[in-house]
Protein backbone atom coordinates (compact mmCIF):
# COMPACT_ATOMS: atom_id res chain seq x y z
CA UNK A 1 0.00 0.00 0.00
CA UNK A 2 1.38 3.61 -1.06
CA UNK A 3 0.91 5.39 2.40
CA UNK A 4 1.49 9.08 0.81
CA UNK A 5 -0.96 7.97 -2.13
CA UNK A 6 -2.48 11.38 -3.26
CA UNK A 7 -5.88 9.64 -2.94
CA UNK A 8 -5.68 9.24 1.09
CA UNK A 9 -3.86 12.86 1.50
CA UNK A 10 -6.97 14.05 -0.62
CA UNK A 11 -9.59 12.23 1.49
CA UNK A 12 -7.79 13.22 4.36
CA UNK A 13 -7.72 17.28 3.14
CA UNK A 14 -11.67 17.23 2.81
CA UNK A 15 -12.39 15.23 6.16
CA UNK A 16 -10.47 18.67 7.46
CA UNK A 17 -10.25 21.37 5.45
CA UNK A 18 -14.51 21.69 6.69
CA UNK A 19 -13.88 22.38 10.09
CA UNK A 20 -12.26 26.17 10.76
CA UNK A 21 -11.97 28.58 13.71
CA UNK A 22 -14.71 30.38 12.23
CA UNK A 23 -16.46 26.89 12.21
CA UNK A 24 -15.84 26.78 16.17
CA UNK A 25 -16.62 29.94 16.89
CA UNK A 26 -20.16 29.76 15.15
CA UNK A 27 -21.33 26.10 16.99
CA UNK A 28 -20.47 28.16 20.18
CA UNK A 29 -23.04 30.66 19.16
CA UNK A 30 -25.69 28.84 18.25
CA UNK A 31 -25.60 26.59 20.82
CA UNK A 32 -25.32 29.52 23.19
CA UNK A 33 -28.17 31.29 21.26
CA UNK A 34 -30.20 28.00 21.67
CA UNK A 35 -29.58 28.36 25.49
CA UNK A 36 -30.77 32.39 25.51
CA UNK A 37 -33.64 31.98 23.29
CA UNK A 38 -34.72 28.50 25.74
CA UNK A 39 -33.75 30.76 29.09
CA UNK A 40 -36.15 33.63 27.98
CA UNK A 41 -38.61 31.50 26.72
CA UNK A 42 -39.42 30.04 30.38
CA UNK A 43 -39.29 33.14 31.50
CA UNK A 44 -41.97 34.54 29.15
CA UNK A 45 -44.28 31.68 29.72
CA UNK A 46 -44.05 32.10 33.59
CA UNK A 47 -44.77 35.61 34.05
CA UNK A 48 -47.52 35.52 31.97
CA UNK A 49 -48.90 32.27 33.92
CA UNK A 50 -47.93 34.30 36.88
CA UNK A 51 -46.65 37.67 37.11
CA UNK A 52 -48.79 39.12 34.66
CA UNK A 53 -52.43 37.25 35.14
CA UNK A 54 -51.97 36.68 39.06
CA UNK A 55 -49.97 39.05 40.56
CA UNK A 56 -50.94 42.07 37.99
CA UNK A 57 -47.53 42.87 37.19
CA UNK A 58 -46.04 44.84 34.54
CA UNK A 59 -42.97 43.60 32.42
CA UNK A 60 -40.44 46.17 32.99
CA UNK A 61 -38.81 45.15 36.00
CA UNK A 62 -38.63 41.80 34.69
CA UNK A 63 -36.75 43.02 31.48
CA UNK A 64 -34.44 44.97 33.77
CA UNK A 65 -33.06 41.68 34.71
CA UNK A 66 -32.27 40.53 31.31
CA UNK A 67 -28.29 40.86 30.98
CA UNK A 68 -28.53 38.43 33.91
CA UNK A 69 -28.98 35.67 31.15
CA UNK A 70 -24.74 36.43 31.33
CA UNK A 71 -24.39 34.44 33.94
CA UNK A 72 -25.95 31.48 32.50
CA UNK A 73 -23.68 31.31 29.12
CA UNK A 74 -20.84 31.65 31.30
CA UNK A 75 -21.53 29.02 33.70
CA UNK A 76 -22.64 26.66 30.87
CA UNK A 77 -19.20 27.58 29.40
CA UNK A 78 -17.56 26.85 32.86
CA UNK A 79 -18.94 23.43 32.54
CA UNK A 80 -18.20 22.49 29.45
CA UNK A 81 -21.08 22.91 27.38
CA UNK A 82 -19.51 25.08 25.04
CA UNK A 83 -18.98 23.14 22.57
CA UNK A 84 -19.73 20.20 24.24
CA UNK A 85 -17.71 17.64 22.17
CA UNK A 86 -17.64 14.58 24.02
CA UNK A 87 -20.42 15.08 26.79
CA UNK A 88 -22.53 12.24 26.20
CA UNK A 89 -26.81 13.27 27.03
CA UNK A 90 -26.91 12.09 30.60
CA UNK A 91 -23.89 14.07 31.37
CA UNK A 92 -24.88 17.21 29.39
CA UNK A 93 -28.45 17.18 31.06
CA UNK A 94 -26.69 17.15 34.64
CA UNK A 95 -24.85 19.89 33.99
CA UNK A 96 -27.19 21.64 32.02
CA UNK A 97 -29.72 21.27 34.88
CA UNK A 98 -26.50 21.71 38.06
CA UNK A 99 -26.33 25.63 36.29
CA UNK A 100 -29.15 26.48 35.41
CA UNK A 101 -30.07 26.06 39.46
CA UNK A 102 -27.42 28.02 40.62
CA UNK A 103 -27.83 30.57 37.74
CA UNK A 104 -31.91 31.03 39.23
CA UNK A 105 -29.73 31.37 42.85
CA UNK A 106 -27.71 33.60 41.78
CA UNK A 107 -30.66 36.39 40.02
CA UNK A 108 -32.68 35.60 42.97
CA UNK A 109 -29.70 37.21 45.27
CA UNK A 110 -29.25 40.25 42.94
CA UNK A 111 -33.53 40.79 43.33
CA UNK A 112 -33.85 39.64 47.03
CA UNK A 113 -30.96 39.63 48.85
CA UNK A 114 -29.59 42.77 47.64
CA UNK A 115 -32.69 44.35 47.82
CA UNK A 116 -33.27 45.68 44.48
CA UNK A 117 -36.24 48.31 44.24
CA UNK A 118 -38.82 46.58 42.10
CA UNK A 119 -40.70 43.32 44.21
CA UNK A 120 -40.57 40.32 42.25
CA UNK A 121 -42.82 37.08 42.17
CA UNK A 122 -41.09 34.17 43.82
CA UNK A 123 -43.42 32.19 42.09
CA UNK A 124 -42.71 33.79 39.02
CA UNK A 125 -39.17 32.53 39.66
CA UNK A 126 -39.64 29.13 40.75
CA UNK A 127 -41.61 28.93 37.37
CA UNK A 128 -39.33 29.67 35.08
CA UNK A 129 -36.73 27.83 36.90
CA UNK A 130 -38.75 24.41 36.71
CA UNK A 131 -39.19 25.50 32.79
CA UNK A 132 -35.76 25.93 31.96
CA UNK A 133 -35.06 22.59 33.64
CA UNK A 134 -37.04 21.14 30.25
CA UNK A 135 -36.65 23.13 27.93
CA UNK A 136 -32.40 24.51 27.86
CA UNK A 137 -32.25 20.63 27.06
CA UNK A 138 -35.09 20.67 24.47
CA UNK A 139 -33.54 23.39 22.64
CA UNK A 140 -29.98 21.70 22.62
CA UNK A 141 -31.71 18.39 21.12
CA UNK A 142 -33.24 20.05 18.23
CA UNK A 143 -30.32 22.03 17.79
CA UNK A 144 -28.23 18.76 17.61
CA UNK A 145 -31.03 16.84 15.42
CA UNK A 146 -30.29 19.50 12.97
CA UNK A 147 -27.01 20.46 13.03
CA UNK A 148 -25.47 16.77 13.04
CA UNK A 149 -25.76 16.82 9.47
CA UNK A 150 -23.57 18.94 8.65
CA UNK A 151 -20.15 18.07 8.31
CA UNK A 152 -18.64 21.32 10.06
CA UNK A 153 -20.66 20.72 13.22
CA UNK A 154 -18.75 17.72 14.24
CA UNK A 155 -14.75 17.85 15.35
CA UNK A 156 -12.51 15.63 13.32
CA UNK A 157 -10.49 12.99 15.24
CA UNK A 158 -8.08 10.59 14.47
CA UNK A 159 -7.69 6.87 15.65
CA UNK A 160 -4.47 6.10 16.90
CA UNK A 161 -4.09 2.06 16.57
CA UNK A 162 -5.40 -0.56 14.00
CA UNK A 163 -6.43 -3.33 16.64
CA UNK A 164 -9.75 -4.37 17.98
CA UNK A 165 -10.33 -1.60 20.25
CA UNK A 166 -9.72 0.84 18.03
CA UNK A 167 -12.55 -0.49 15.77
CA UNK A 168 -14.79 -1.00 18.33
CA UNK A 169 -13.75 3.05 19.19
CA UNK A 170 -14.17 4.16 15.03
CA UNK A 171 -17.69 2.25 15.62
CA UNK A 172 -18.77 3.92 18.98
CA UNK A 173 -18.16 7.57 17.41
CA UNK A 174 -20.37 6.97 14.29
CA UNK A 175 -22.76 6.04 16.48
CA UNK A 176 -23.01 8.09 18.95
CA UNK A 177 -23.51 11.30 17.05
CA UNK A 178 -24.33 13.25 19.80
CA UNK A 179 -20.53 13.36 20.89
CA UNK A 180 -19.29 15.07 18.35
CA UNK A 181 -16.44 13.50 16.46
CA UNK A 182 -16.01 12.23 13.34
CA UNK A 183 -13.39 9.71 11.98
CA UNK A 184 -11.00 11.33 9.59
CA UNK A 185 -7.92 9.04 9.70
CA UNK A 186 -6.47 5.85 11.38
CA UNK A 187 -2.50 5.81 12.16
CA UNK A 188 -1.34 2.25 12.63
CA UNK A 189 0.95 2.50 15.59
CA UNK A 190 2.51 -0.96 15.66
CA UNK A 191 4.51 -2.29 12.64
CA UNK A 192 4.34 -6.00 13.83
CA UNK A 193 0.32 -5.52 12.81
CA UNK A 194 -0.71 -6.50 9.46
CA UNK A 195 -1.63 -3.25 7.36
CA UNK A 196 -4.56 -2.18 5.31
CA UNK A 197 -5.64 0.57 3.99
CA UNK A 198 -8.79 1.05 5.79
CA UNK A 199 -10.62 0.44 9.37
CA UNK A 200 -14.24 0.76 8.97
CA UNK A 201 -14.66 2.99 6.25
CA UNK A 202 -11.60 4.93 7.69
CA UNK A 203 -8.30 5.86 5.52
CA UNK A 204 -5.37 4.01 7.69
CA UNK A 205 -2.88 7.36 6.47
CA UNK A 206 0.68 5.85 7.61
CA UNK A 207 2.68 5.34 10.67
CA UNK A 208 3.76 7.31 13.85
CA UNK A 209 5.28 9.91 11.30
CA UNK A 210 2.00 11.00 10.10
CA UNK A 211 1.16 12.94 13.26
CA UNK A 212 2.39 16.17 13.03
CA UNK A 213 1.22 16.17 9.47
CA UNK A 214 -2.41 15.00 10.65
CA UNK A 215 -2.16 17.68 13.45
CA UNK A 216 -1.32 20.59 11.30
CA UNK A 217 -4.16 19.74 9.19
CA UNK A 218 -6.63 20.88 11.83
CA UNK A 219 -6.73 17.39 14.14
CA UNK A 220 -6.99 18.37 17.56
CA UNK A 221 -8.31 14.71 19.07
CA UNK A 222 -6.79 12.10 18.76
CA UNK A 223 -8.48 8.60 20.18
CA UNK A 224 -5.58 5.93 21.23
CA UNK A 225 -5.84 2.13 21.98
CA UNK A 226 -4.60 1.61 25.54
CA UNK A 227 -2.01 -0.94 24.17
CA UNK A 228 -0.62 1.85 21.84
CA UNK A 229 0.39 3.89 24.78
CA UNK A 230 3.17 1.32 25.38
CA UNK A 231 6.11 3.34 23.61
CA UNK A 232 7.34 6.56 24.90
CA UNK A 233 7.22 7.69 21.50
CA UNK A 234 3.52 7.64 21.02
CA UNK A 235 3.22 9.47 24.02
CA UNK A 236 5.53 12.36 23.19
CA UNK A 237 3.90 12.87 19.78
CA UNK A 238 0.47 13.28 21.42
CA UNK A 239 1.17 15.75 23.76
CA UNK A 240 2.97 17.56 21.39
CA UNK A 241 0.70 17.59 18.59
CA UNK A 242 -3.01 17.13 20.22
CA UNK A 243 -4.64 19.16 22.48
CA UNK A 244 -6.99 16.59 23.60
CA UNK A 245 -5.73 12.54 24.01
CA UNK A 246 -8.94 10.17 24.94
CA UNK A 247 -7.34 6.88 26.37
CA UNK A 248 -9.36 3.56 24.41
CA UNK A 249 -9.73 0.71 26.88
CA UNK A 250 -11.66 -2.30 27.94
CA UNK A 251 -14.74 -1.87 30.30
CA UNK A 252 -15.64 -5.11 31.29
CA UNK A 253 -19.23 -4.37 31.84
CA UNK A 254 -18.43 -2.23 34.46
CA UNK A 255 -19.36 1.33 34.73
CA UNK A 256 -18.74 4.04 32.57
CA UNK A 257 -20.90 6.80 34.22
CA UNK A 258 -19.36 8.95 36.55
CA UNK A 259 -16.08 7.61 36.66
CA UNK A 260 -13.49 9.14 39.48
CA UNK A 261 -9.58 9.10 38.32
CA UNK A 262 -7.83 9.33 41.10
CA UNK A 263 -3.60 10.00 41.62
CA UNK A 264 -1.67 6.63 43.15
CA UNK A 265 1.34 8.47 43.58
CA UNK A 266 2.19 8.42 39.76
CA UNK A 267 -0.17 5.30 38.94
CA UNK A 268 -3.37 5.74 37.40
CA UNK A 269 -6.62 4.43 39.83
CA UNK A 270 -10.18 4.50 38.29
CA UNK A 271 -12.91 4.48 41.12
CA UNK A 272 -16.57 2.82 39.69
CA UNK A 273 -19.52 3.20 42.19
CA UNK A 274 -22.43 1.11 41.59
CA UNK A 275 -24.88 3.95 42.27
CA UNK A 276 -28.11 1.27 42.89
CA UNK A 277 -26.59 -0.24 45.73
CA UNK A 278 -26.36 3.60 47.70
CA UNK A 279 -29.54 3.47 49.82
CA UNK A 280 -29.37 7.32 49.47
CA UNK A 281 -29.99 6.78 45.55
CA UNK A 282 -32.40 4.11 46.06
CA UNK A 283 -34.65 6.47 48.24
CA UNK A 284 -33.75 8.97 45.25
CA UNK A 285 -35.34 6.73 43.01
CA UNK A 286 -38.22 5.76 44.67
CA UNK A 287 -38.93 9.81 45.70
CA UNK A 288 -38.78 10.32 41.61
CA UNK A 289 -40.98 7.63 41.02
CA UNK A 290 -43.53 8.61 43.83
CA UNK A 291 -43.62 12.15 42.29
CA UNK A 292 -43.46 11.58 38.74
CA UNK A 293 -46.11 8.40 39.00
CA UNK A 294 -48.43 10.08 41.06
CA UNK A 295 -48.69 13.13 38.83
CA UNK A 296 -49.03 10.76 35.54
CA UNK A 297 -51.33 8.74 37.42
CA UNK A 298 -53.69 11.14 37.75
CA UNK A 299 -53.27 13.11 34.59
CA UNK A 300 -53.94 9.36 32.48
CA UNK A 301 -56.77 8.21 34.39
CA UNK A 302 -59.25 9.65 31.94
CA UNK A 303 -57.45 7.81 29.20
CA UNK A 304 -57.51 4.59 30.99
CA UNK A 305 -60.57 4.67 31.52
CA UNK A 306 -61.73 5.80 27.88
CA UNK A 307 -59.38 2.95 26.52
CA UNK A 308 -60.59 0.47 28.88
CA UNK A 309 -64.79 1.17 27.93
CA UNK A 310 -63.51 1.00 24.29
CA UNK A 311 -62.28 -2.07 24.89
CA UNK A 312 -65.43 -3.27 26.66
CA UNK A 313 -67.17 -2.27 23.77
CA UNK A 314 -65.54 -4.07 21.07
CA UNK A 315 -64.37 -7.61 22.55
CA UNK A 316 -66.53 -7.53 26.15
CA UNK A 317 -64.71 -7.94 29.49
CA UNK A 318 -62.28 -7.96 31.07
CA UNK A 319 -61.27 -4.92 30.38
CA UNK A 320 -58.00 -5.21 32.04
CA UNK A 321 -54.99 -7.78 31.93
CA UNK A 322 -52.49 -8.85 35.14
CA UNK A 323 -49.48 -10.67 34.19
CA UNK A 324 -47.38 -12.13 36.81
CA UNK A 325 -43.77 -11.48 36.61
CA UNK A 326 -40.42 -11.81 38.60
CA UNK A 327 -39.77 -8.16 40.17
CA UNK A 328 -37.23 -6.91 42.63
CA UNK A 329 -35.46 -9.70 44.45
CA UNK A 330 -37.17 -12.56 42.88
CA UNK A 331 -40.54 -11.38 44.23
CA UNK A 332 -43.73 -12.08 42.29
CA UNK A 333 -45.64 -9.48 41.30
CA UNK A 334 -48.77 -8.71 39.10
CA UNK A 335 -48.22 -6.64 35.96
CA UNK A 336 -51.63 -4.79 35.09
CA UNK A 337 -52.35 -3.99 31.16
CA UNK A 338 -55.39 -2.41 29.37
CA UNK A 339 -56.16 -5.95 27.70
CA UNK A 340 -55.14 -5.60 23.94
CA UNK A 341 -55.26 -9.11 22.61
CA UNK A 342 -59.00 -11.13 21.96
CA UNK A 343 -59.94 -13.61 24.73
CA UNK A 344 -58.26 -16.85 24.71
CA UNK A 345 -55.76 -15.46 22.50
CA UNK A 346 -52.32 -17.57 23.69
CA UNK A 347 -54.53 -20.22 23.02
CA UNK A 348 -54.84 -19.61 19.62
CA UNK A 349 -50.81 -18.68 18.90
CA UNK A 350 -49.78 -21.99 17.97
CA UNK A 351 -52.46 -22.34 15.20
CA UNK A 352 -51.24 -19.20 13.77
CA UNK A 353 -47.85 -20.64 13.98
CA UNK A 354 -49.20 -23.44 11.83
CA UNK A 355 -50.68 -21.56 9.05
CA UNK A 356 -47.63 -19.23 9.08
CA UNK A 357 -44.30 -20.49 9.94
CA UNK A 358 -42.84 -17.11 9.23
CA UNK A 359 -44.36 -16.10 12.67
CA UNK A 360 -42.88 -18.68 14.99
CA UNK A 361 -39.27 -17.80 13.78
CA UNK A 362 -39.49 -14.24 14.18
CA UNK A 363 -41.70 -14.85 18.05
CA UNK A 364 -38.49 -16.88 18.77
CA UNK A 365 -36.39 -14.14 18.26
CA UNK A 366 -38.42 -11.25 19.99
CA UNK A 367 -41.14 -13.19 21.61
CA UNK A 368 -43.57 -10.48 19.99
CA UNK A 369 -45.26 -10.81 16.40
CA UNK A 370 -45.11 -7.44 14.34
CA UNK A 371 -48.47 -8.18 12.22
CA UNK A 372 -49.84 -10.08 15.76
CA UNK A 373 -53.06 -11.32 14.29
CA UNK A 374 -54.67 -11.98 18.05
CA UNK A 375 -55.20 -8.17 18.58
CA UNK A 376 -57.86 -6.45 19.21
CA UNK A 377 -59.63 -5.36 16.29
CA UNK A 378 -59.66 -1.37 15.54
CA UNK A 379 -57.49 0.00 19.21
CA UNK A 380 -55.15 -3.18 19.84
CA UNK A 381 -52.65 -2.31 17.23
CA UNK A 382 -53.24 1.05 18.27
CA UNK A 383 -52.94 1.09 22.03
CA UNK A 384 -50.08 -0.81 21.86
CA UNK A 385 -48.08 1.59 19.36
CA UNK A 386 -48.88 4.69 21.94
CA UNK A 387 -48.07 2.62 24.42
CA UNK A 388 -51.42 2.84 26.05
CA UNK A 389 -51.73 -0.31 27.20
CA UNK A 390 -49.14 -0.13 29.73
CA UNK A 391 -50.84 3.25 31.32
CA UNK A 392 -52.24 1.30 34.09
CA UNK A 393 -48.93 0.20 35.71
CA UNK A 394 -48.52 3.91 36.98
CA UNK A 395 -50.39 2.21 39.73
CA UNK A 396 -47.84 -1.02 40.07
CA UNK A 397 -45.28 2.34 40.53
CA UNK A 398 -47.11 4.01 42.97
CA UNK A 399 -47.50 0.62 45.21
CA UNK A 400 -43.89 0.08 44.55
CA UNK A 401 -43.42 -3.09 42.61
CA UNK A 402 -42.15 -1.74 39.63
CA UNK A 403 -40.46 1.87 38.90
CA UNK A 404 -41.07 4.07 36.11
CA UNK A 405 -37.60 3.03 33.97
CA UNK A 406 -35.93 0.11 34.77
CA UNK A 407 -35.80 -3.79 32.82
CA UNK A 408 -39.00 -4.88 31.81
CA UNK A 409 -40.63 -7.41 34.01
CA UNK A 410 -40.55 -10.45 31.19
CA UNK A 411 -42.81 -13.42 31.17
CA UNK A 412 -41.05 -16.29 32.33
CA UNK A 413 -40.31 -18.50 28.94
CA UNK A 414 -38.78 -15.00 28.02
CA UNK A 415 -36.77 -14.89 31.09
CA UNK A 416 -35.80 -18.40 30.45
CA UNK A 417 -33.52 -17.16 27.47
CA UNK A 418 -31.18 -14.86 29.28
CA UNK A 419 -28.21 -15.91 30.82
CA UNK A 420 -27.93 -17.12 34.52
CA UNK A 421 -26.10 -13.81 35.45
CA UNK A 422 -27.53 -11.42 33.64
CA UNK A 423 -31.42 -12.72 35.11
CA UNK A 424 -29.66 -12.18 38.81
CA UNK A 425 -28.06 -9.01 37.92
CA UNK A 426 -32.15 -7.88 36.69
CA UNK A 427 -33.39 -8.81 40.09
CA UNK A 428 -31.43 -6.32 41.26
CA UNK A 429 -33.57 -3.73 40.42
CA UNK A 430 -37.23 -2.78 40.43
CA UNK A 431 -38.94 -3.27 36.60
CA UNK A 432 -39.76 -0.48 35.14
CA UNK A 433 -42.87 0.67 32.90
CA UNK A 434 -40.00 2.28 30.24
CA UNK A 435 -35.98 1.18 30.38
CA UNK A 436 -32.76 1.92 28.09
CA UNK A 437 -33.68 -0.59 26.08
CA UNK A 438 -36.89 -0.14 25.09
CA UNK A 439 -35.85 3.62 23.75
CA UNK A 440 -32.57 2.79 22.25
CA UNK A 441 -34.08 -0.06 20.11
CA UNK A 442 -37.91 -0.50 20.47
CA UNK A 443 -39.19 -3.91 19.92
CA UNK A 444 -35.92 -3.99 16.88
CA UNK A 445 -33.72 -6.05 18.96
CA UNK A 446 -33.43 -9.44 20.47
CA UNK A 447 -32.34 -11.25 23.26
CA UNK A 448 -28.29 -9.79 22.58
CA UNK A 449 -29.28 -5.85 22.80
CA UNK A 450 -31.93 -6.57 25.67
CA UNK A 451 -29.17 -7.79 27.77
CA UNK A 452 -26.93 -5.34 26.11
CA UNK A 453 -28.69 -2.25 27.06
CA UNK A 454 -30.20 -3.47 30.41
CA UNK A 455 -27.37 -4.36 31.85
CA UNK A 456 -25.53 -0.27 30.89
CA UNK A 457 -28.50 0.83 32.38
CA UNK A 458 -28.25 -1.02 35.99
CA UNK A 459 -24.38 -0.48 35.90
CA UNK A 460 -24.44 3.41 35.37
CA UNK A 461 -27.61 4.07 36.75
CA UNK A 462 -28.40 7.82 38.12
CA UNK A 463 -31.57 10.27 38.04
CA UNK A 464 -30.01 11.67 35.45
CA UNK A 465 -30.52 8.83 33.12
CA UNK A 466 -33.54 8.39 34.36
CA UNK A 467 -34.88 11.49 33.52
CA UNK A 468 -32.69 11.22 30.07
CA UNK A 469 -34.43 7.76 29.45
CA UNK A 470 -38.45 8.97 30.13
CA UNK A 471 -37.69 12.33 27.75
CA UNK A 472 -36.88 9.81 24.95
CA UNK A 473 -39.84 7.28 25.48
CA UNK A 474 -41.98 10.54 25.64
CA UNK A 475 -40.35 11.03 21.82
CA UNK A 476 -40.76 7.50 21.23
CA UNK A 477 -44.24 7.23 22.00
CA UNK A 478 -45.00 10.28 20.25
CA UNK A 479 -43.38 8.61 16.96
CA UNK A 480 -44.79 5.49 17.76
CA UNK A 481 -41.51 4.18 16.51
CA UNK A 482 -40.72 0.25 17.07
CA UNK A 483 -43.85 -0.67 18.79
CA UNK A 484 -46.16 -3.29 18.31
């Protein structure tokens, strides 16, 4: 293989020559317009729910306060938001939500604590502070559905290693978008390793002597495989040429979230916390479940009980369905649906298996039928793509069986599939109504990805992906994307 071939300094050049100063300097602004815009949105809506049509207050002294916003850019820029390469959702919603708290602390000292001459609505505050909560994120996310596709919005990193992990790494970044990066070039940083002239779509550009050249093309990341790190070459060439060095390594299941790196006296110690085991984060959890299920609870009860006389209607009693199911610590517990299937319908499954032999391969896969012929007629197929059906265990939440995200409680022949440790590691937890899982892939995936995501979700568990996880099944239930 010619490594200087014109072709791969070409490809190279364009994966590059996109991304600019002026490039950085405007996905700054717009996210940080995003952020303004979001910021005095909430603000708008709560003085008029508030200020203006309770308290009879005029807008001016509310205006007054508006180069306050300051101090929100500048602690989103403290915390890394700006441009927020590399912060993965749950992380950028913590510290989206972390700063915009103490930003509301901080205006509420300039109005109250220092006494300032107009009275303003507490209310008023506590309002818009609850709004931006929701919507500084919302903003960001349609910013990022946007912008993504265009290719001077994402930073331009190199791969550093041709080895496993560094595939798995090229992988990881065209998949999760959200990050940032794009794959521009591989450098193959072992000569012992067999060479090629590509790694997943990726140009493999040369050797250890490509790196200043990759650099002063406008690389400032570079990802490298842990096993690269070996020489004290590679080393020196990354800190001199990259201003940013993300380490490639093994997990081992264990937790990525959160991680602490802490200083062994020149050795490098990694600290995981499994955050479910904290009983201060397990009375977290059930706190946000109690609040959030409550409030849904009563909000949905006129649709359960619309769905439910429909159902009564069309296919008679009973309107309602309890499955029993392996909860938290083995316990049994009963599962209650909005019943979407005809009477007697498991017993008809295997004589639709007959006539179609289509449908037992693909229930063997994902133990659910896409075209499931038992349904209801006219609101099965329908209840179950809004996910209305499962309404009703708001309840199971409220009593405390199951929580709002977490695994789903499977039937047993379902259970039966997963692996020994990965069916003890579920018990763990309480099941939940939504779960990584179900929002990542829908009903798409099999018995691989359920154990996949369910098992990232009890290792790096935090409120913050809970809350993360119920935005997205609000969008997938919306879309109505994957469910049947």
């Amino acid at each position: 293989m010619s490594r200087t071939s014109n072709a791969v300094e070409d490809r190279l050049a364009v994966g590059t020559s996109e991304i600019s100063i002026g490039h950085r300097v405007a996905r700054n602004v717009l996210l940080g317009s995003s952020d303004a815009a979001m910021l005095c949105l909430a603000v708008t809506i709560a003085f008029a729910l508030w200020a203006a049509s309770i308290r009879r207050q005029p807008a001016e002294p509310y205006l007054a306060l508006a180069p306050l916003i300051v101090i929100f850019l500048a602690g989103y820029a403290s915390a890394g938001l700006y441009p927020s390469q590399g912060l993965g959702p749950v992380q950028t919603l913590r510290r989206l939500s972390y700063v915009t708290t103490v930003g509301f602390l901080t205006v509420a000292a300039f109005s109250f604590v220092l006494k300032l001459p107009h009275v303003y609505s507490r209310a008023t505050f506590l309002i818009a502070w609850g709004l931006s909560l929701a919507l500084v994120p919302l903003g960001r996310f349609a910013v990022f559905s946007v912008a993504q596709r265009w290719p001077w919005w994402t930073e331009p990193v190199v791969v550093i290693g041709t080895g496993r992990l560094a595939v798995r790494a090229i992988g990881g970044i065209k998949k999760a978008r959200y990050l940032g990066y794009r794959p521009v070039a591989v450098i193959q940083s072992d000569a012992r390793h067999e060479s090629c002239d590509s790694l997943d779509g990726v140009a493999v550009v040369g050797g250890l002597d490509q790196i200043p050249a990759i650099s002063a093309s406008g690389v400032h990341v570079a990802f490298v495989e842990m096993e690269s790190l070996q020489s004290p070459t590679v080393l020196d060439r990354l800190q001199q040429c990259f201003r940013h060095v993300i380490v490639v390594n093994e997990t081992h299941d264990l937790p990525v979230e959160g991680l602490q790196v802490r200083n062994l006296g020149g050795a490098i110690g990694i600290e995981y916390t499994n955050n479910l085991l904290r009983p201060v984060n397990q009375a977290g959890k059930r706190l946000l479940d109690l609040v959030l299920g409550i409030t849904a609870f009563v909000l949905f009860v006129p649709v359960i009980a619309v769905a439910a006389l429909l159902v009564l209607l069309i296919d008679g009693g009973p309107l309602f369905f309890h499955q029993s199911r392996i909860g938290f610590a083995g316990r049994r517990i009963s599962v209650p649906k909005i019943r979407t299937m005809l009477r007697n319908a498991d017993n008809q499954l295997e004589g639709h298996f007959h006539a179609n032999p289509a449908l037992r391969d693909e229930w063997q896969t994902r133990f659910k039928l896409s075209e499931d012929p038992r349904l209801i007629p006219i609101v099965g197929r329908f209840f179950r793509r809004f996910s209305i059906d499962e309404l009703p265990q708001l309840w199971a939440v409220i009593k405390g069986d199951m929580s709002l995200v977490g695994p789903r409680p499977f039937p047993d022949y379902h259970l039966e599939q997963f692996a020994p440790r990965f069916s003890e590691l579920r018990q763990s937890v309480r099941p939940g109504i939504t779960g990584w899982w179900q929002v990542a892939v829908r009903s798409d995936g099999g018995i691989s990805e359920q154990e996949a995501f369910d098992t990232y979700y009890i290792r790096n568990w935090s409120v913050w992906f809970d809350l993360y996880v119920l935005a997205r099944t609000i969008m997938a239930v919306v879309s109505g994307r994957g469910a049947y």
